[in-house]
PDB file of N, CA and C in Angstrom:
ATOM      1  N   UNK A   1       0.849  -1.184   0.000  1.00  0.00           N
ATOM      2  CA  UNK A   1       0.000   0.000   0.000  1.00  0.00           C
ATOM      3  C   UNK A   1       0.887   1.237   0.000  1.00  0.00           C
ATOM      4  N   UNK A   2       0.447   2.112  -0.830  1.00  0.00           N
ATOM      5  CA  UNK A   2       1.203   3.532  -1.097  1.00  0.00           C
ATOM      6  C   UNK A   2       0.475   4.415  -0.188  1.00  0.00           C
ATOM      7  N   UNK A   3       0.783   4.981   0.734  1.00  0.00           N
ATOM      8  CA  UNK A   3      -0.116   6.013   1.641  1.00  0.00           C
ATOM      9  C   UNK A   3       0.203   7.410   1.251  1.00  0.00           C
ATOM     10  N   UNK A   4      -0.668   8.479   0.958  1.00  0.00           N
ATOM     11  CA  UNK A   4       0.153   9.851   0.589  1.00  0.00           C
ATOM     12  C   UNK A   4      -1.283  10.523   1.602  1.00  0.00           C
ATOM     13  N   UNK A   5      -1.076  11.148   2.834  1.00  0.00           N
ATOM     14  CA  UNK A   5      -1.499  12.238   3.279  1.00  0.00           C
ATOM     15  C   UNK A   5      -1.703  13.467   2.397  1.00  0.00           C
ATOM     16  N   UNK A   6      -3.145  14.230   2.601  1.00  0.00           N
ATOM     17  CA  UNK A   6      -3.347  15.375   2.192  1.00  0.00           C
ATOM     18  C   UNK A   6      -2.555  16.342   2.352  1.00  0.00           C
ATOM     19  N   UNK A   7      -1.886  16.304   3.314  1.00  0.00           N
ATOM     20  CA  UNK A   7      -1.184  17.490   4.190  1.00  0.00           C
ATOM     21  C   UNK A   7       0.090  17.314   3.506  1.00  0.00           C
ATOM     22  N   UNK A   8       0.507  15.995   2.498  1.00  0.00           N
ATOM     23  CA  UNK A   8       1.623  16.134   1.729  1.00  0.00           C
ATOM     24  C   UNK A   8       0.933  16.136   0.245  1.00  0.00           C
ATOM     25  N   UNK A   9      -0.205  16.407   0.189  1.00  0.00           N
ATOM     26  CA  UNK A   9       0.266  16.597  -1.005  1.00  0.00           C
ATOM     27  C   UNK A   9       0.790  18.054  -1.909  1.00  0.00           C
ATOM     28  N   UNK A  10       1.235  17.235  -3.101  1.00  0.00           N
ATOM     29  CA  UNK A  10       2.088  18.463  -3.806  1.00  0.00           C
ATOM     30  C   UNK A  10       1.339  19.659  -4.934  1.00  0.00           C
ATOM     31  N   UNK A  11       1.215  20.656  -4.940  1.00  0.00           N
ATOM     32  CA  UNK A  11       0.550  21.716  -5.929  1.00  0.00           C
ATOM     33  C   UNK A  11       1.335  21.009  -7.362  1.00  0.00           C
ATOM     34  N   UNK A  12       0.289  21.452  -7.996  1.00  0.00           N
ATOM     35  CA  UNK A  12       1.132  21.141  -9.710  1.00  0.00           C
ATOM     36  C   UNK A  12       0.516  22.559 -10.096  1.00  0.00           C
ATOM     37  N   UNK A  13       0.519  23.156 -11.704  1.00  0.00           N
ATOM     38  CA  UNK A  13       0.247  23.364 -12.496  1.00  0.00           C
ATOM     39  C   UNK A  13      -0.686  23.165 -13.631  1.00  0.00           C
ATOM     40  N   UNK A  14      -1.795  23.010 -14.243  1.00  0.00           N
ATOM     41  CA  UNK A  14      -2.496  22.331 -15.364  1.00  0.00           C
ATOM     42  C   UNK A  14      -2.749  23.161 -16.243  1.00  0.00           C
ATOM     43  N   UNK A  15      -1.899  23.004 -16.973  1.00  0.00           N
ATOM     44  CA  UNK A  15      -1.644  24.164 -19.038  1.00  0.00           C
ATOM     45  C   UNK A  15      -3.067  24.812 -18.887  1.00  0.00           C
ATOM     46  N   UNK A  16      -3.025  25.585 -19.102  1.00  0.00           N
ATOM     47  CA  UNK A  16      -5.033  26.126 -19.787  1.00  0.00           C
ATOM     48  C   UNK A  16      -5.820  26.210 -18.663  1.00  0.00           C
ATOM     49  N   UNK A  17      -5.473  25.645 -17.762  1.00  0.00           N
ATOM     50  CA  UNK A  17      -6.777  26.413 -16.194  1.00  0.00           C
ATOM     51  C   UNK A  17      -6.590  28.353 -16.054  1.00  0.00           C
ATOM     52  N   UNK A  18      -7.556  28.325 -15.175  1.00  0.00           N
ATOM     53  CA  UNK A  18      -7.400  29.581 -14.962  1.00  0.00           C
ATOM     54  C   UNK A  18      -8.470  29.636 -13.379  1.00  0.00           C
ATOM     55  N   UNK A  19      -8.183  30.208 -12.549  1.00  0.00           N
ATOM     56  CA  UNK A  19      -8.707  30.124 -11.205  1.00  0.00           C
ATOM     57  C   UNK A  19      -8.898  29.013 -10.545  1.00  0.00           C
ATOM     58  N   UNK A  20      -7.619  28.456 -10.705  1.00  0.00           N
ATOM     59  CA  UNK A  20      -7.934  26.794 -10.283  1.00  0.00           C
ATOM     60  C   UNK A  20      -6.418  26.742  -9.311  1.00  0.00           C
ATOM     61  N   UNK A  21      -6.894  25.821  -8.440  1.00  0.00           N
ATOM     62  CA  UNK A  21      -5.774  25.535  -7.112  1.00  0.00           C
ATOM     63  C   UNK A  21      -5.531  24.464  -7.795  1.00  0.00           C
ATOM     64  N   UNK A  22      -4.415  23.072  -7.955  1.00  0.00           N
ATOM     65  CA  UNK A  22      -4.454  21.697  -8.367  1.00  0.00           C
ATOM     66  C   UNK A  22      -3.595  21.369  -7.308  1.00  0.00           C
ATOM     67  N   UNK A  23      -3.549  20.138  -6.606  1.00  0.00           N
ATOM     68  CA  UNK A  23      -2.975  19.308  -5.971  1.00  0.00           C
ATOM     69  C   UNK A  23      -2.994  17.629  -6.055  1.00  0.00           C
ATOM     70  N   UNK A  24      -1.952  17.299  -6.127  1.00  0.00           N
ATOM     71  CA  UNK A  24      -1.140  15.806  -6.844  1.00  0.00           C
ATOM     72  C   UNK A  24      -1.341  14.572  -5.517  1.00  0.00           C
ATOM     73  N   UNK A  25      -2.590  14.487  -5.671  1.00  0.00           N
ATOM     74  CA  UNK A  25      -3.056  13.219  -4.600  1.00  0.00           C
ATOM     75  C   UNK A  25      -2.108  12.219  -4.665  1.00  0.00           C
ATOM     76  N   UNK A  26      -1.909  11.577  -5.967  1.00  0.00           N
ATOM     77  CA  UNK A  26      -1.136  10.137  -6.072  1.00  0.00           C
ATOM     78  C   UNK A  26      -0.815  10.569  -7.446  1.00  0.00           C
ATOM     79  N   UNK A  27       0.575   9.616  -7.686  1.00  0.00           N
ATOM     80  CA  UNK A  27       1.215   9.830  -8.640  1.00  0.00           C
ATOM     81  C   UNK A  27       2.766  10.463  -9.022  1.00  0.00           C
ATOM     82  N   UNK A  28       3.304  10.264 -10.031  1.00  0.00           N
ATOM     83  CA  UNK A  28       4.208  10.481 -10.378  1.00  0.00           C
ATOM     84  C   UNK A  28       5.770  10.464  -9.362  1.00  0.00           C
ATOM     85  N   UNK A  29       5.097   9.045  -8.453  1.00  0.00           N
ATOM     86  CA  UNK A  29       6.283   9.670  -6.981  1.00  0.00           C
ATOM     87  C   UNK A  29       6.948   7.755  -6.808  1.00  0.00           C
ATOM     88  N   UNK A  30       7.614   7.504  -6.358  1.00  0.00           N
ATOM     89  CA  UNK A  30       7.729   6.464  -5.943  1.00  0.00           C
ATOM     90  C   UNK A  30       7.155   5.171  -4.766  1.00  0.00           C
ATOM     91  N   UNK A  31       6.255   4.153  -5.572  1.00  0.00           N
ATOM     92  CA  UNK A  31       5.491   3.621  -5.039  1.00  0.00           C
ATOM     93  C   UNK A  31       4.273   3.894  -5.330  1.00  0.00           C
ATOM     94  N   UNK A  32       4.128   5.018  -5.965  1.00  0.00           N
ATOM     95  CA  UNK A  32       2.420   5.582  -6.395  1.00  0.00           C
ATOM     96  C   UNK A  32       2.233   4.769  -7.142  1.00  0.00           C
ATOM     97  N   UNK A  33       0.873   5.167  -8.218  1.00  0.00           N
ATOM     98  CA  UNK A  33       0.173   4.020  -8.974  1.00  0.00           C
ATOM     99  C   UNK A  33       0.816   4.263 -10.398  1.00  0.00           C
ATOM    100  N   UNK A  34       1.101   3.306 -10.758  1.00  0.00           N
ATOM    101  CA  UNK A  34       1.610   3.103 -12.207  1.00  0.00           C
ATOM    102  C   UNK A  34       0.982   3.327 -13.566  1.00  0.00           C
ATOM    103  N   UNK A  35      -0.655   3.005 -13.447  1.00  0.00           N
ATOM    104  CA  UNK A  35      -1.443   3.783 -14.898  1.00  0.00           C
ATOM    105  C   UNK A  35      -1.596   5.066 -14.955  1.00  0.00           C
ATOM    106  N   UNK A  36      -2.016   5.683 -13.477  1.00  0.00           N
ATOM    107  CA  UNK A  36      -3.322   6.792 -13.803  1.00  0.00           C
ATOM    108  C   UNK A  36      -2.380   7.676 -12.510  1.00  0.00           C
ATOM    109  N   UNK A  37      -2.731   8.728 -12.329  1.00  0.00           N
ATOM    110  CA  UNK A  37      -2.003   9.975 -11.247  1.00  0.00           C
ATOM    111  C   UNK A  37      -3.764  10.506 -11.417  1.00  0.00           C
ATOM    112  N   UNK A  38      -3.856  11.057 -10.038  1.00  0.00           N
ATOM    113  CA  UNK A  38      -4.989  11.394  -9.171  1.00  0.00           C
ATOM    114  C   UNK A  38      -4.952  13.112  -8.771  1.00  0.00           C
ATOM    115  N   UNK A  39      -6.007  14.004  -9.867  1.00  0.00           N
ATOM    116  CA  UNK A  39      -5.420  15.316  -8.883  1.00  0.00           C
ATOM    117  C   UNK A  39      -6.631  15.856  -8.230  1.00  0.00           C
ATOM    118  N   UNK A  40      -6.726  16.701  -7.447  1.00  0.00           N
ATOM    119  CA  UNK A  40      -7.601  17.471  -6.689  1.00  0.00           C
ATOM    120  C   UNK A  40      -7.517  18.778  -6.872  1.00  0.00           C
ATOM    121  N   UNK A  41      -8.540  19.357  -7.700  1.00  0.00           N
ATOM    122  CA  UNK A  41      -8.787  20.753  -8.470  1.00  0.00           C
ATOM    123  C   UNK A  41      -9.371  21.607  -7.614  1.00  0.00           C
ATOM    124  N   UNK A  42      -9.633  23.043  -7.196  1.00  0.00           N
ATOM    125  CA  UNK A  42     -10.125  24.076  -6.587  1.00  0.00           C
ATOM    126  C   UNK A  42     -10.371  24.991  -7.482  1.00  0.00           C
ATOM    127  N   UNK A  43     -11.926  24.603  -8.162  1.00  0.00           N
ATOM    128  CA  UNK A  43     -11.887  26.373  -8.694  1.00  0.00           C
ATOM    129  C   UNK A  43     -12.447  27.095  -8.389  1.00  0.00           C
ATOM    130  N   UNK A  44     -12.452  28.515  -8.497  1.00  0.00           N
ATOM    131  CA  UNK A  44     -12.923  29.387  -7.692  1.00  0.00           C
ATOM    132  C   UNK A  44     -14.221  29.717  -8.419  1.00  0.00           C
ATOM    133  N   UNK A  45     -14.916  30.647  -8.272  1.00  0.00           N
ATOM    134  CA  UNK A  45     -16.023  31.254  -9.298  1.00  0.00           C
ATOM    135  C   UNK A  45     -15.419  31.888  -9.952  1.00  0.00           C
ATOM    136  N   UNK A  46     -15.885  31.236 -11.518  1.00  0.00           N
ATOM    137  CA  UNK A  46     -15.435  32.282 -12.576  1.00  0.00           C
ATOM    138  C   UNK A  46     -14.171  31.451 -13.492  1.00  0.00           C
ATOM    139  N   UNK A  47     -13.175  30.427 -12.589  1.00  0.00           N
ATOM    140  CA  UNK A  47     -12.640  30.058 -12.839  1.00  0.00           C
ATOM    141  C   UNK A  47     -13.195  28.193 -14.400  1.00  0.00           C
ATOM    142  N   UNK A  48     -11.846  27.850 -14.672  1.00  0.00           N
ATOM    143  CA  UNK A  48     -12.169  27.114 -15.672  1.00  0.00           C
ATOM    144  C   UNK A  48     -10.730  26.366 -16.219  1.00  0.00           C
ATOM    145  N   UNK A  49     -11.223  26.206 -17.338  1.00  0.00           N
ATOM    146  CA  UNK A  49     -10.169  25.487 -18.255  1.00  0.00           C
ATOM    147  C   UNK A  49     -10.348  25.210 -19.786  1.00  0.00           C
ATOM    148  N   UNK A  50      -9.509  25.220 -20.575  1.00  0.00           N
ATOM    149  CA  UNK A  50     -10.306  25.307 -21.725  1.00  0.00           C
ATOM    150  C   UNK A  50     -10.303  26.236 -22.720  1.00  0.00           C
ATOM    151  N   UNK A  51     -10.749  26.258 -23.773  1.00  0.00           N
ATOM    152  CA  UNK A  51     -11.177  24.865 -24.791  1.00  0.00           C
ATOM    153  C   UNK A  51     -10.218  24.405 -25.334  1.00  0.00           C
ATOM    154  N   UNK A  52      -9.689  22.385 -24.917  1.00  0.00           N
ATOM    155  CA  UNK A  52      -8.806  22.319 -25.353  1.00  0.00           C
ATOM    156  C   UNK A  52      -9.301  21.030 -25.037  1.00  0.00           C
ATOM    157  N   UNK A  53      -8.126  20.066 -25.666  1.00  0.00           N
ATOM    158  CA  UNK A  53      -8.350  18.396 -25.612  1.00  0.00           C
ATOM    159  C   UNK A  53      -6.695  17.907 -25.354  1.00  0.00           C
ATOM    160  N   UNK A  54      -6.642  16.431 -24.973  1.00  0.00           N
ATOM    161  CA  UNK A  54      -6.167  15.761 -24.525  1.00  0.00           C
ATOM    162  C   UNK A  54      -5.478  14.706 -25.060  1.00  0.00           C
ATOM    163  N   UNK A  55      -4.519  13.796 -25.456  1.00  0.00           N
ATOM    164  CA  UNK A  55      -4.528  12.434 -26.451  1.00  0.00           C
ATOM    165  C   UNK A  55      -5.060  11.132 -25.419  1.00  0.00           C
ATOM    166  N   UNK A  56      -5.387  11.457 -23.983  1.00  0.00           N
ATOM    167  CA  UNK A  56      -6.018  10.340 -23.428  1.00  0.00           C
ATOM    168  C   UNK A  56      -6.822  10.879 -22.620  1.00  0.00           C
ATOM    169  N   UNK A  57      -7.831   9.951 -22.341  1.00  0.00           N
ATOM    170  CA  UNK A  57      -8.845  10.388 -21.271  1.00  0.00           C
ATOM    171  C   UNK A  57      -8.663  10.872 -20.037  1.00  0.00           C
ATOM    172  N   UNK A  58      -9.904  11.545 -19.707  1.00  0.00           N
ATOM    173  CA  UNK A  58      -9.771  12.063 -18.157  1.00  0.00           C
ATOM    174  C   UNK A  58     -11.231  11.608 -17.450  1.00  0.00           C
ATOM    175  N   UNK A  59     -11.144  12.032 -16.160  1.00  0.00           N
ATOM    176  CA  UNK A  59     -12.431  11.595 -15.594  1.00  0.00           C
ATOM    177  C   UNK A  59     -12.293  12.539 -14.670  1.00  0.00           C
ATOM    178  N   UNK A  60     -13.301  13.135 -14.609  1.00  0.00           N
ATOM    179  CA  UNK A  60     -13.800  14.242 -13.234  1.00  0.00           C
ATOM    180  C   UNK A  60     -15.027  13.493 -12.564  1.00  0.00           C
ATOM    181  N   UNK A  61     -14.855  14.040 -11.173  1.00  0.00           N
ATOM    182  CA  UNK A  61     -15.840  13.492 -10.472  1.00  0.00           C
ATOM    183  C   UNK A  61     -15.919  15.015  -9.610  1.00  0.00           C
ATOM    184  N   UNK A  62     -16.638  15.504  -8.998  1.00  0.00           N
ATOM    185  CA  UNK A  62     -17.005  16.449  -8.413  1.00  0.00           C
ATOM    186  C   UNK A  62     -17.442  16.280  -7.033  1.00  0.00           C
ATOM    187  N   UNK A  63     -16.867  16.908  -6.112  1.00  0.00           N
ATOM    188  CA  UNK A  63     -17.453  16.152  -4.920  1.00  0.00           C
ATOM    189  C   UNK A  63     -17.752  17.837  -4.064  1.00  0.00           C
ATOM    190  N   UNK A  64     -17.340  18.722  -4.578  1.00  0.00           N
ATOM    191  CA  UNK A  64     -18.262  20.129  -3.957  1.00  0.00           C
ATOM    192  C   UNK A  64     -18.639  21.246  -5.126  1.00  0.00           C
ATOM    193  N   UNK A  65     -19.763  21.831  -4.849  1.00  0.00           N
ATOM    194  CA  UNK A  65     -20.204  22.745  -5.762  1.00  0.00           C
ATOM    195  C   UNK A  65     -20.390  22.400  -7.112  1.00  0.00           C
ATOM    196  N   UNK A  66     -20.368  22.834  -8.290  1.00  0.00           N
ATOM    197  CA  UNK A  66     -20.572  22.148  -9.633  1.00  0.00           C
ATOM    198  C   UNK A  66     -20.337  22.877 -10.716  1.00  0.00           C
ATOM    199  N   UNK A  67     -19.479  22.071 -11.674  1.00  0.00           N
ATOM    200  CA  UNK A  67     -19.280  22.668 -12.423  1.00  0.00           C
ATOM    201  C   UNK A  67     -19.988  21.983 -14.074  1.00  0.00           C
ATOM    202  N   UNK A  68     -19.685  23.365 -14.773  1.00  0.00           N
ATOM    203  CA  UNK A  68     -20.042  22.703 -16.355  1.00  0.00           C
ATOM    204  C   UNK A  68     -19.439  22.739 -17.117  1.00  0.00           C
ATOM    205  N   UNK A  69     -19.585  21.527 -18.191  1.00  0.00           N
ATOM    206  CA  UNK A  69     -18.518  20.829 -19.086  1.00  0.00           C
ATOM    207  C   UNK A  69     -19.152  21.153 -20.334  1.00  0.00           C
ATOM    208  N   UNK A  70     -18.481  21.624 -21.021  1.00  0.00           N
ATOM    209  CA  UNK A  70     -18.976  22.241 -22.512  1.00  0.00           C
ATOM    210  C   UNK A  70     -18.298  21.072 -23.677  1.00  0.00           C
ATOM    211  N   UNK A  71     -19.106  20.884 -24.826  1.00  0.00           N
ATOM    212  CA  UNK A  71     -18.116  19.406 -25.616  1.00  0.00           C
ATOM    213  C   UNK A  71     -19.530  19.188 -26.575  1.00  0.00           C
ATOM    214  N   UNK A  72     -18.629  19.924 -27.507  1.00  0.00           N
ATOM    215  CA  UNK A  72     -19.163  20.168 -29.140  1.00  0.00           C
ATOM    216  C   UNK A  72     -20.684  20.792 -29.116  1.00  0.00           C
ATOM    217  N   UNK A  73     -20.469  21.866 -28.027  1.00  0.00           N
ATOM    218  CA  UNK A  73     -21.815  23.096 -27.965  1.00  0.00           C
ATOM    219  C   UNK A  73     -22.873  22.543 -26.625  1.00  0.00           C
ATOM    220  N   UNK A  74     -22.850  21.444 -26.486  1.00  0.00           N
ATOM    221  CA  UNK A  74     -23.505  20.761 -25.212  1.00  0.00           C
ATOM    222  C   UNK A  74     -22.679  20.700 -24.019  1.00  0.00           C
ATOM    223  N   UNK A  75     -23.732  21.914 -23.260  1.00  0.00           N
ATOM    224  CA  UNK A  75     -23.468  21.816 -22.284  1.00  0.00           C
ATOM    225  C   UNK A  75     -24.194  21.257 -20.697  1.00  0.00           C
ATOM    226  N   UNK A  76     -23.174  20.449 -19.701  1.00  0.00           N
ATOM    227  CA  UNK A  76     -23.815  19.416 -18.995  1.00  0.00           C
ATOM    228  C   UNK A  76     -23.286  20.254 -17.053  1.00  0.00           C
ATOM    229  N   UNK A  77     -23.599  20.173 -16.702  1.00  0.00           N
ATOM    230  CA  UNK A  77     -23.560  20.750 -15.426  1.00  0.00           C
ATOM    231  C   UNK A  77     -23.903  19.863 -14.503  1.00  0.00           C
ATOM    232  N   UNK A  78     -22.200  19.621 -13.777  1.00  0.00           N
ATOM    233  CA  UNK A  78     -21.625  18.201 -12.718  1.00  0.00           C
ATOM    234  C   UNK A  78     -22.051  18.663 -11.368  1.00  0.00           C
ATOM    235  N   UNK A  79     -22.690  18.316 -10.525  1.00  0.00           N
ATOM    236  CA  UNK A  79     -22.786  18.447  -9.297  1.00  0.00           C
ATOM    237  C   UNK A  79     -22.029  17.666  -8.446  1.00  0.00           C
ATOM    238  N   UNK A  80     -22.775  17.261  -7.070  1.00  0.00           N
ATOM    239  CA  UNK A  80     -21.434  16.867  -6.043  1.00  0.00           C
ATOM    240  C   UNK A  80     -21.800  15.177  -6.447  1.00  0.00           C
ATOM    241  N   UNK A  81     -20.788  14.682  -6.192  1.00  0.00           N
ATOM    242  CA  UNK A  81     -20.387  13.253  -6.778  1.00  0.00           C
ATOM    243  C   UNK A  81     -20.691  12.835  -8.125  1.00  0.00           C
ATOM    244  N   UNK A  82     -21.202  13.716  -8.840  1.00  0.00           N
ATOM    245  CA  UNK A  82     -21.513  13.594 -10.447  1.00  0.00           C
ATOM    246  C   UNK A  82     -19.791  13.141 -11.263  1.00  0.00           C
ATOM    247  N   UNK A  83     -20.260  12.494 -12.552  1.00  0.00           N
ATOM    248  CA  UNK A  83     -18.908  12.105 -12.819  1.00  0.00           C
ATOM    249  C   UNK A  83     -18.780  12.438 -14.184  1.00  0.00           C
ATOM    250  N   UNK A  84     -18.199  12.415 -15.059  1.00  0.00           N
ATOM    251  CA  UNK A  84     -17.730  12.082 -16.604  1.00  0.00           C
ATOM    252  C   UNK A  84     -16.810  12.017 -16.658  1.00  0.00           C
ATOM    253  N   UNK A  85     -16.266  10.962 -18.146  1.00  0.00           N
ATOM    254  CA  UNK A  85     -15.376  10.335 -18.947  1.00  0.00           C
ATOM    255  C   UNK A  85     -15.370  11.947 -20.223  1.00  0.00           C
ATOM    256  N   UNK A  86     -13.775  12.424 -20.292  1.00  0.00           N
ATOM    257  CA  UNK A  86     -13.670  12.981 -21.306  1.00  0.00           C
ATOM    258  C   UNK A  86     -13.013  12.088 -22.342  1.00  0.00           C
ATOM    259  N   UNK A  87     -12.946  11.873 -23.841  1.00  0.00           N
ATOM    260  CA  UNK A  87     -12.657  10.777 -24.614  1.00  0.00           C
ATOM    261  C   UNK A  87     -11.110  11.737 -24.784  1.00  0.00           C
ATOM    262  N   UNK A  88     -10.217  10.394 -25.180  1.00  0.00           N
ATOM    263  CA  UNK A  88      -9.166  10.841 -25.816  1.00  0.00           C
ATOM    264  C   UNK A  88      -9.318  12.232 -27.090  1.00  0.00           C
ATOM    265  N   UNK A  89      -8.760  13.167 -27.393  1.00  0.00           N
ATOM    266  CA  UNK A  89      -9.222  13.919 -28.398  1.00  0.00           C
ATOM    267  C   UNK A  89     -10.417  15.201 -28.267  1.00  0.00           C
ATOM    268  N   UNK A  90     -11.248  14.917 -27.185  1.00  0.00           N
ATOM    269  CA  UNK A  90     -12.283  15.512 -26.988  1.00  0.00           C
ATOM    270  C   UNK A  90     -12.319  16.950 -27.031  1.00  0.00           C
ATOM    271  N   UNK A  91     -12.732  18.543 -27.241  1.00  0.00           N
ATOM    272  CA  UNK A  91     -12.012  19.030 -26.450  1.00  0.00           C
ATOM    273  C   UNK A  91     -13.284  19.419 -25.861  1.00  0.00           C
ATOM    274  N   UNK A  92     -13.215  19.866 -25.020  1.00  0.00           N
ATOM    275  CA  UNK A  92     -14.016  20.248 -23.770  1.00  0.00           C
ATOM    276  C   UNK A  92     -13.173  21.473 -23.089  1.00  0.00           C
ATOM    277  N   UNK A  93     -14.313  22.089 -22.881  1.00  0.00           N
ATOM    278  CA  UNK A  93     -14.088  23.403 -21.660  1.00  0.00           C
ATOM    279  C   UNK A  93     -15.056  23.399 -20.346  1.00  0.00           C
ATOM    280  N   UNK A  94     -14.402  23.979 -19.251  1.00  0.00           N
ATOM    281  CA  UNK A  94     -15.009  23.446 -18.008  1.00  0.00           C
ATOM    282  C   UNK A  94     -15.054  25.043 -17.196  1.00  0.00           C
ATOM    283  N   UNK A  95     -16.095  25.198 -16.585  1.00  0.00           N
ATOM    284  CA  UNK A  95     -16.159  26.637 -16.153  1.00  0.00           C
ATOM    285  C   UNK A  95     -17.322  26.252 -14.823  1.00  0.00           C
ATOM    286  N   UNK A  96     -16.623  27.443 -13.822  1.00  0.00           N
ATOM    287  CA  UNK A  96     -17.311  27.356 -12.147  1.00  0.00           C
ATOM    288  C   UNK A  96     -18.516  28.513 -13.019  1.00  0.00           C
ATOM    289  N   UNK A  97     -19.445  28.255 -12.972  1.00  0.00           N
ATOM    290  CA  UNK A  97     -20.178  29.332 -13.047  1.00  0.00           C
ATOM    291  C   UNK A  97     -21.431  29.627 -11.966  1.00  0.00           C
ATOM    292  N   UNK A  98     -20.845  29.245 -10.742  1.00  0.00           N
ATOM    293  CA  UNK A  98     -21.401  29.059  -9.553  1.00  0.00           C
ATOM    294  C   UNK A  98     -20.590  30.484  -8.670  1.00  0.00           C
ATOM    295  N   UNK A  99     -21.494  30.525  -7.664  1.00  0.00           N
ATOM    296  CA  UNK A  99     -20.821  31.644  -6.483  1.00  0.00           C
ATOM    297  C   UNK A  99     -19.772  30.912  -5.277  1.00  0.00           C
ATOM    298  N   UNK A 100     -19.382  29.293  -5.544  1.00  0.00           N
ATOM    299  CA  UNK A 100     -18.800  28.894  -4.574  1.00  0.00           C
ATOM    300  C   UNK A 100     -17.640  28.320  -5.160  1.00  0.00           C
ATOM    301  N   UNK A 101     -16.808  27.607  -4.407  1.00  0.00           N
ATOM    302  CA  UNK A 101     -15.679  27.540  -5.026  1.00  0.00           C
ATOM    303  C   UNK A 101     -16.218  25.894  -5.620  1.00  0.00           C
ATOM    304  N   UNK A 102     -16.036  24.803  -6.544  1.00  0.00           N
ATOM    305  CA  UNK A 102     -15.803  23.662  -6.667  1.00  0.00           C
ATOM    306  C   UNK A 102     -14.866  23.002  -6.693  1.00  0.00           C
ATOM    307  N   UNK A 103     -15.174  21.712  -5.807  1.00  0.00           N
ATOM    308  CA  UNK A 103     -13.870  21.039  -5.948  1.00  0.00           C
ATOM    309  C   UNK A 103     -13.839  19.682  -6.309  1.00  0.00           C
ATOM    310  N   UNK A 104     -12.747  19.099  -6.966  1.00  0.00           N
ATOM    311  CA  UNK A 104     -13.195  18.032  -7.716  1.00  0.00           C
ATOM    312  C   UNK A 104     -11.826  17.197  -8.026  1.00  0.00           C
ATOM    313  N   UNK A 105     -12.439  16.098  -8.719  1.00  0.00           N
ATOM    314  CA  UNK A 105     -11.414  14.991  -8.373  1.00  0.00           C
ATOM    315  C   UNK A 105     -10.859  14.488  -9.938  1.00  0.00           C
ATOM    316  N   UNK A 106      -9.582  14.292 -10.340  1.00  0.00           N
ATOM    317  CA  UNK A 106      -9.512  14.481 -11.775  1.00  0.00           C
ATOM    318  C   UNK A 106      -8.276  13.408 -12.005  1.00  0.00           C
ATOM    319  N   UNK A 107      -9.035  12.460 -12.639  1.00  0.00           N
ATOM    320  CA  UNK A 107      -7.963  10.601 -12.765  1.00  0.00           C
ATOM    321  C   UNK A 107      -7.611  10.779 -14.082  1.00  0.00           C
ATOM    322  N   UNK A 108      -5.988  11.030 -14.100  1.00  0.00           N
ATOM    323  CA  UNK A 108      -5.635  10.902 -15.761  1.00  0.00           C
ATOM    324  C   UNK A 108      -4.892   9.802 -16.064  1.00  0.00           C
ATOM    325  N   UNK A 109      -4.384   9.124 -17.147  1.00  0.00           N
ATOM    326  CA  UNK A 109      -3.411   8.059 -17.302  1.00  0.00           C
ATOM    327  C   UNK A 109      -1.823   9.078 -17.392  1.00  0.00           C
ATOM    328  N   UNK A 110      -1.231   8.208 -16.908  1.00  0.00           N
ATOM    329  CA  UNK A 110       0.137   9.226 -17.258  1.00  0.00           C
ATOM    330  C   UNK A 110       0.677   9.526 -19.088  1.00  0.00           C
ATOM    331  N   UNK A 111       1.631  10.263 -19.526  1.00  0.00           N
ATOM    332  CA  UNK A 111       1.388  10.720 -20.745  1.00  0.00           C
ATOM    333  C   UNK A 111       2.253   9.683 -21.250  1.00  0.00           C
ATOM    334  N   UNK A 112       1.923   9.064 -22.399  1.00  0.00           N
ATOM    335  CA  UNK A 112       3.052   8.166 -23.023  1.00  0.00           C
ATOM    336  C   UNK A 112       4.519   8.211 -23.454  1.00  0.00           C
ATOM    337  N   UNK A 113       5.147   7.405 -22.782  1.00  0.00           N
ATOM    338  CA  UNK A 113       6.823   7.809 -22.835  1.00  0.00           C
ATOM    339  C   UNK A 113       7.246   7.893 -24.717  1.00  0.00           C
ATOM    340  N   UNK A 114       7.632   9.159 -24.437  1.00  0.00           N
ATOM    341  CA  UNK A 114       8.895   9.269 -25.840  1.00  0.00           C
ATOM    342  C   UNK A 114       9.915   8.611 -26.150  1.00  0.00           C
TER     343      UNK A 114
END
């Protein structure tokens, strides 16, 4: 078992957000999980990401406040434990358009070695 405390985990970066906190639950560390790295997003109101796509899937799950996922003009609005699969390629844009902050849970595969 790999144990990683909240209180360690590490801030990252994510290309194209904008009012977003990210923190690196599991992953990319020694002993973490080998397919997929686990992050934990904070966005604020107003905040987002987007419009842009991926070469592998993602999965959000939402576990405060809610956000909405925009993907080819349809748009779907995630509440708390609500989930979606973004497809490889997809692009999608994601925006708090709420007065609270959301926070949410975001499983990627790691990127394929060069």
């Amino acid at each position: 078992m790999h144990l990683k405390r909240f209180q360690d985990a590490q801030p990252y970066e994510a290309p194209n957000h904008f009012g977003c906190h990210g923190l690196r639950l599991q992953g990319f560390e020694e002993g973490g999980p080998t397919n997929q790295w686990i992050g934990f997003s904070q966005f604020l109101p107003g905040g987002g990401a987007g419009p842009d796509s991926t070469p592998f899937e993602k999965v959000y799950v939402v576990l405060e406040g809610e956000m909405t996922v925009i993907v080819d003009g349809t748009e779907t609005t995630l509440e708390p434990m609500d989930s979606c699969t973004i497809a490889p390629g997809e692009v999608r844009k994601i925006e708090n358009r709420a007065n609270h902050t959301c926070k949410m849970l975001v499983v990627i595969p790691y990127p394929p070695e060069s």
